[in-house]
N, C-alpha and C. Protein backbone atom coordinates (compact mmCIF):
# COMPACT_ATOMS: atom_id res chain seq x y z
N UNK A 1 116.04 88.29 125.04
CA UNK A 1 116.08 88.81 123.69
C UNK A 1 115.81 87.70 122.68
N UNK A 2 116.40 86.28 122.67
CA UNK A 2 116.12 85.43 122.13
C UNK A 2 114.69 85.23 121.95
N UNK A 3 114.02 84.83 123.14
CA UNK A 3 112.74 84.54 123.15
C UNK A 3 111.95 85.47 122.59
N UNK A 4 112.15 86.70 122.51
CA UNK A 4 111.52 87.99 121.89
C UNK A 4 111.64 87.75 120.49
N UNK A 5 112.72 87.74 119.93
CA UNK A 5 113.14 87.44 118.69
C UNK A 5 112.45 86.36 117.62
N UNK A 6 112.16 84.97 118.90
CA UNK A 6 111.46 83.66 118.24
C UNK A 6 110.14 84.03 118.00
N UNK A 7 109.36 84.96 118.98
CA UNK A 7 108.14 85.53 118.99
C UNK A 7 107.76 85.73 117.33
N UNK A 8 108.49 87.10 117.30
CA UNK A 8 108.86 87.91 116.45
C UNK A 8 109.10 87.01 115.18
N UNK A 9 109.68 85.85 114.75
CA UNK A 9 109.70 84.55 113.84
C UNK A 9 108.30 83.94 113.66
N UNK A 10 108.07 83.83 114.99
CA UNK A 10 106.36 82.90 114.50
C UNK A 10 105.59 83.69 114.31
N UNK A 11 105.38 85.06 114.81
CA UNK A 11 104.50 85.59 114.17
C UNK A 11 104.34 85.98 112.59
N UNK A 12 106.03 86.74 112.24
CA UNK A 12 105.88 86.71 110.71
C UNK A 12 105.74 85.48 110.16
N UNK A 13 105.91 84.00 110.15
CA UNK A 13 106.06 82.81 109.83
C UNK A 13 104.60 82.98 109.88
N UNK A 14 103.78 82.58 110.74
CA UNK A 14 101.96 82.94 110.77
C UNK A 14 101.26 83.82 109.73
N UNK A 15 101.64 84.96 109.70
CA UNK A 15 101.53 86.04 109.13
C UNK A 15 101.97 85.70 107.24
N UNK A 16 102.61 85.22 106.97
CA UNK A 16 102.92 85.08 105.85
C UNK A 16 102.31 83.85 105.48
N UNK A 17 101.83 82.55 106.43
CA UNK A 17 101.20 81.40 106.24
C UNK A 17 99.37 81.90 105.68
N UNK A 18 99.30 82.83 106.85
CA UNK A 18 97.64 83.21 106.30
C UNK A 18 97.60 84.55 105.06
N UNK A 19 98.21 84.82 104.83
CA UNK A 19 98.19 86.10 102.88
C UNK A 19 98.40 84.96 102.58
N UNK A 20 99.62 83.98 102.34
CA UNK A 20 99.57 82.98 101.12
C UNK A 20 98.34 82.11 101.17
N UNK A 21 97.64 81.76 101.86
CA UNK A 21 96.41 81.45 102.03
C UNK A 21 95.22 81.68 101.37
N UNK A 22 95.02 83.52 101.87
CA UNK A 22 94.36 84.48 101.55
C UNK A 22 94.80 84.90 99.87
N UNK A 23 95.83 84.41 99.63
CA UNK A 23 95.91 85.12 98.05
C UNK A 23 95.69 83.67 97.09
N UNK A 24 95.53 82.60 97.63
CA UNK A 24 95.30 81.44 97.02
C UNK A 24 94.19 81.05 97.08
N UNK A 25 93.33 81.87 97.48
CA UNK A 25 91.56 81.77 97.79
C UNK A 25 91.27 83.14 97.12
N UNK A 26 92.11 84.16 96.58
CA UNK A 26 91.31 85.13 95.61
C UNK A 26 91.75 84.51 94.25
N UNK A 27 92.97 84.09 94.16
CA UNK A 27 93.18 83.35 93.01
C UNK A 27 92.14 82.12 92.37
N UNK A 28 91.37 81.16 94.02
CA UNK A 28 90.37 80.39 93.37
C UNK A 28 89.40 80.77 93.02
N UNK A 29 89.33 81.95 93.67
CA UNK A 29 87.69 82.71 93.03
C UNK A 29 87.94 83.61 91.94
N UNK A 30 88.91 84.10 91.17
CA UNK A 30 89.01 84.79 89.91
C UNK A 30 89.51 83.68 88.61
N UNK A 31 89.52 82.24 89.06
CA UNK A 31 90.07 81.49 87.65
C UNK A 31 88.64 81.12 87.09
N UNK A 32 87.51 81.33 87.66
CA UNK A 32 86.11 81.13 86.81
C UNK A 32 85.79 82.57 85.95
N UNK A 33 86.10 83.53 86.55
CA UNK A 33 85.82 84.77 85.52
C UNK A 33 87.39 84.58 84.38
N UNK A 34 88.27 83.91 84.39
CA UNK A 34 89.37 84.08 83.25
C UNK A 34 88.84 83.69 82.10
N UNK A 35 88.82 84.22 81.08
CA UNK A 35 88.74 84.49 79.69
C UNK A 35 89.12 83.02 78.78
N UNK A 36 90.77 83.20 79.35
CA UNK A 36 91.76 82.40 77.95
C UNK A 36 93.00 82.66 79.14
N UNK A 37 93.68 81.59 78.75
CA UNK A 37 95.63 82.01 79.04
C UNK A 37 96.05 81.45 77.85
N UNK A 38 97.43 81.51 78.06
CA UNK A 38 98.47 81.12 77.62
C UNK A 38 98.76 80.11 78.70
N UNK A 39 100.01 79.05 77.43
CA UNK A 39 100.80 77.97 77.92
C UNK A 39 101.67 78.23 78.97
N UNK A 40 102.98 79.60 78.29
CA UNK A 40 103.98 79.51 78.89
C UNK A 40 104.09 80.20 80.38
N UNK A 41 103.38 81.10 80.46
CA UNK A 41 102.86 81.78 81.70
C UNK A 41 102.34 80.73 82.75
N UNK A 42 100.74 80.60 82.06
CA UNK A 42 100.40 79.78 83.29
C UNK A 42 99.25 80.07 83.56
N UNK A 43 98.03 79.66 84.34
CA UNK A 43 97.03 80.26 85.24
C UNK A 43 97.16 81.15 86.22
N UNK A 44 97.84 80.61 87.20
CA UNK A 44 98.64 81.14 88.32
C UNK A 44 99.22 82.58 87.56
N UNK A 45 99.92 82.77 86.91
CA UNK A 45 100.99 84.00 86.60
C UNK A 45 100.01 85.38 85.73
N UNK A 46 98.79 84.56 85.34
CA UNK A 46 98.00 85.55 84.54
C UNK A 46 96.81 85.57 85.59
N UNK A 47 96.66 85.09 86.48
CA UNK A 47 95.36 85.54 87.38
C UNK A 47 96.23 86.89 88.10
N UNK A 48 97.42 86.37 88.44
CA UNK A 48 97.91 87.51 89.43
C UNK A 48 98.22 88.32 88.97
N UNK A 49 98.41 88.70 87.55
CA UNK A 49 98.47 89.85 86.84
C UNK A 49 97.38 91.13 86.72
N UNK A 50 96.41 89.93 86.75
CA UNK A 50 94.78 90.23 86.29
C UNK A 50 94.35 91.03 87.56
N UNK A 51 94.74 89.94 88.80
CA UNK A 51 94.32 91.15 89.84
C UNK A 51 95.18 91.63 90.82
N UNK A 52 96.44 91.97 89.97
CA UNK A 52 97.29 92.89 90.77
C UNK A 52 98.10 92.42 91.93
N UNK A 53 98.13 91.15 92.27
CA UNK A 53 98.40 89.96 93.27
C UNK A 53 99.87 90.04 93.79
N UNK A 54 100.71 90.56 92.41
CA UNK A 54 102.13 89.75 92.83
C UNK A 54 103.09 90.28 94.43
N UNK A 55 102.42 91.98 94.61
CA UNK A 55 103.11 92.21 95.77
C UNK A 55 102.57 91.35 96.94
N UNK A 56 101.49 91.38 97.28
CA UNK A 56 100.95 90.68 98.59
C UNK A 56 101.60 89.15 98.34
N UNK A 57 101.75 88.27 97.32
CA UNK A 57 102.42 87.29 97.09
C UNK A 57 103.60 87.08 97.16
N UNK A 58 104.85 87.49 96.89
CA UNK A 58 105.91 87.62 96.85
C UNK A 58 106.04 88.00 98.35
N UNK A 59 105.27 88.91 98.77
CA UNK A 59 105.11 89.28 100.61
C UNK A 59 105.10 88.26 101.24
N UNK A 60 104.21 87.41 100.97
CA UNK A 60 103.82 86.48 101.67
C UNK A 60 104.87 85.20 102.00
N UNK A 61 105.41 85.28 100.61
CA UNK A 61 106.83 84.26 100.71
C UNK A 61 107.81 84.38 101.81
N UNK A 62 107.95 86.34 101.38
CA UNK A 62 109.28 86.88 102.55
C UNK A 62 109.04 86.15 103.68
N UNK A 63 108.12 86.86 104.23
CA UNK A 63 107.32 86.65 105.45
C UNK A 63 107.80 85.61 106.00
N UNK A 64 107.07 84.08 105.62
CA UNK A 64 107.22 83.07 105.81
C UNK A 64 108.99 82.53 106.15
N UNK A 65 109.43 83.25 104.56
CA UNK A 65 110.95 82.48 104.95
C UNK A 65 111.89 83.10 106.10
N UNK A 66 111.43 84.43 106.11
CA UNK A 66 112.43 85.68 107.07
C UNK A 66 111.55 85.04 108.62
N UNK A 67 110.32 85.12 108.49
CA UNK A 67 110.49 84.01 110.28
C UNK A 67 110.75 82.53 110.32
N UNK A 68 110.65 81.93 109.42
CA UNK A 68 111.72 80.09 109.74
C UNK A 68 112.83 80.90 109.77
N UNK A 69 113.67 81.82 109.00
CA UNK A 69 115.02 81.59 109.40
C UNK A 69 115.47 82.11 110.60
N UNK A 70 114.29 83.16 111.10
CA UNK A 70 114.07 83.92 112.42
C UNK A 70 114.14 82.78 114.01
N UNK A 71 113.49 82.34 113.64
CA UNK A 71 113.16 80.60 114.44
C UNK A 71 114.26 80.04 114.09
N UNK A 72 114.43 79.58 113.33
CA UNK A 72 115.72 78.71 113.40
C UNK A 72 116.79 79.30 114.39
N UNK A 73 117.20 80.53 113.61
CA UNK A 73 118.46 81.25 114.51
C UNK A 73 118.29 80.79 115.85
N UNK A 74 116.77 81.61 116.78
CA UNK A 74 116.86 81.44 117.35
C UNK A 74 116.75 79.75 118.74
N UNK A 75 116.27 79.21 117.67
CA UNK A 75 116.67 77.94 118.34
C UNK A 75 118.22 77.14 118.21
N UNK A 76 118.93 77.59 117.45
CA UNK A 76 120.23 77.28 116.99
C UNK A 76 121.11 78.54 118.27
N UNK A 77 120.84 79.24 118.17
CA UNK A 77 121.49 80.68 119.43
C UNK A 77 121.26 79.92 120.72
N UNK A 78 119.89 79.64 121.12
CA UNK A 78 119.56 79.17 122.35
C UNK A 78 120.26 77.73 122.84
N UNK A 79 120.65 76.82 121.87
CA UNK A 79 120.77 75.44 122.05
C UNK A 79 122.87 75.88 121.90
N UNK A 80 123.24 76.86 121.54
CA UNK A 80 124.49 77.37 121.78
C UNK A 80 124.88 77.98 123.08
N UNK A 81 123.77 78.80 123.51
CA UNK A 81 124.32 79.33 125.07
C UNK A 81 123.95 78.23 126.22
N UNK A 82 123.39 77.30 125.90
CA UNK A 82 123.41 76.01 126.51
C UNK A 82 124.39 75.06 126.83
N UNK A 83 124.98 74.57 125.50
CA UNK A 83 125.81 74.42 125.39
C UNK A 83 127.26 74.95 126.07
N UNK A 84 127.28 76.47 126.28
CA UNK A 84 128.04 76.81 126.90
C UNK A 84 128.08 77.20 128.09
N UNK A 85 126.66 76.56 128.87
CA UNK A 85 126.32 76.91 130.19
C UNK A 85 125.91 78.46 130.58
N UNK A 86 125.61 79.31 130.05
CA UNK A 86 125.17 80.20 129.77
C UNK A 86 123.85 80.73 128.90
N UNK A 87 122.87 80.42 130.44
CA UNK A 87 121.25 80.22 129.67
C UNK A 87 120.97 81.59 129.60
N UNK A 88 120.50 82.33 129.00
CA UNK A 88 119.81 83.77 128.99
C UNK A 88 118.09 83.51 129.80
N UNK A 89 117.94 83.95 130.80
CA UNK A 89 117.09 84.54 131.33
C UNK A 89 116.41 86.16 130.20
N UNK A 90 115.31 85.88 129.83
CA UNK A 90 114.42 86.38 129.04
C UNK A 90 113.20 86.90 129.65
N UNK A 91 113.21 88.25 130.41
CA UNK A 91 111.31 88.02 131.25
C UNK A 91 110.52 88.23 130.15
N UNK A 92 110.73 88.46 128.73
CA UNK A 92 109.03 89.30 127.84
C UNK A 92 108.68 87.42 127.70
């Protein structure tokens, strides 16, 4: 189950590495069509307005942080049933 679990971490961790990627390469290709900004906003905060960005972005964060902490656990779980001599056998 562990090992299933860590899977399950790197892939969303992956998964959230390539949208933040992918939304930082539509962001470089829409700051040549921008008009004007503002100071207090930003480039960044008015491109993603402009093209609708913020869910796939904010996604992309989850993603990332919900599998490190996914990974972590499970390397922190695994290095505990070790510890207690009690390795979990995992076949996936």
């Amino acid at each position: 189950m562990i090992n299933s679990m860590q899977k399950v971490g790197f892939v969303l961790f992956l998964s959230g590495t390539v949208l933040f990627g992918f939304m930082h390469l539509a962001i470089a290709l829409y700051i040549p069509h921008l008009r004007g900004w503002s100071d207090p906003p930003g480039k960044l905060v008015i491109v993603l307005n402009d093209i609708v960005g913020w869910t796939p972005y904010i996604l992309s964060i989850t993603f990332m942080v919900v599998g490190a902490l996914t990974v972590f656990y499970c390397l922190w779980a695994k290095r505990m049933y070790e510890e207690e001599g009690k390795v979990e056998d995992d076949p996936v």
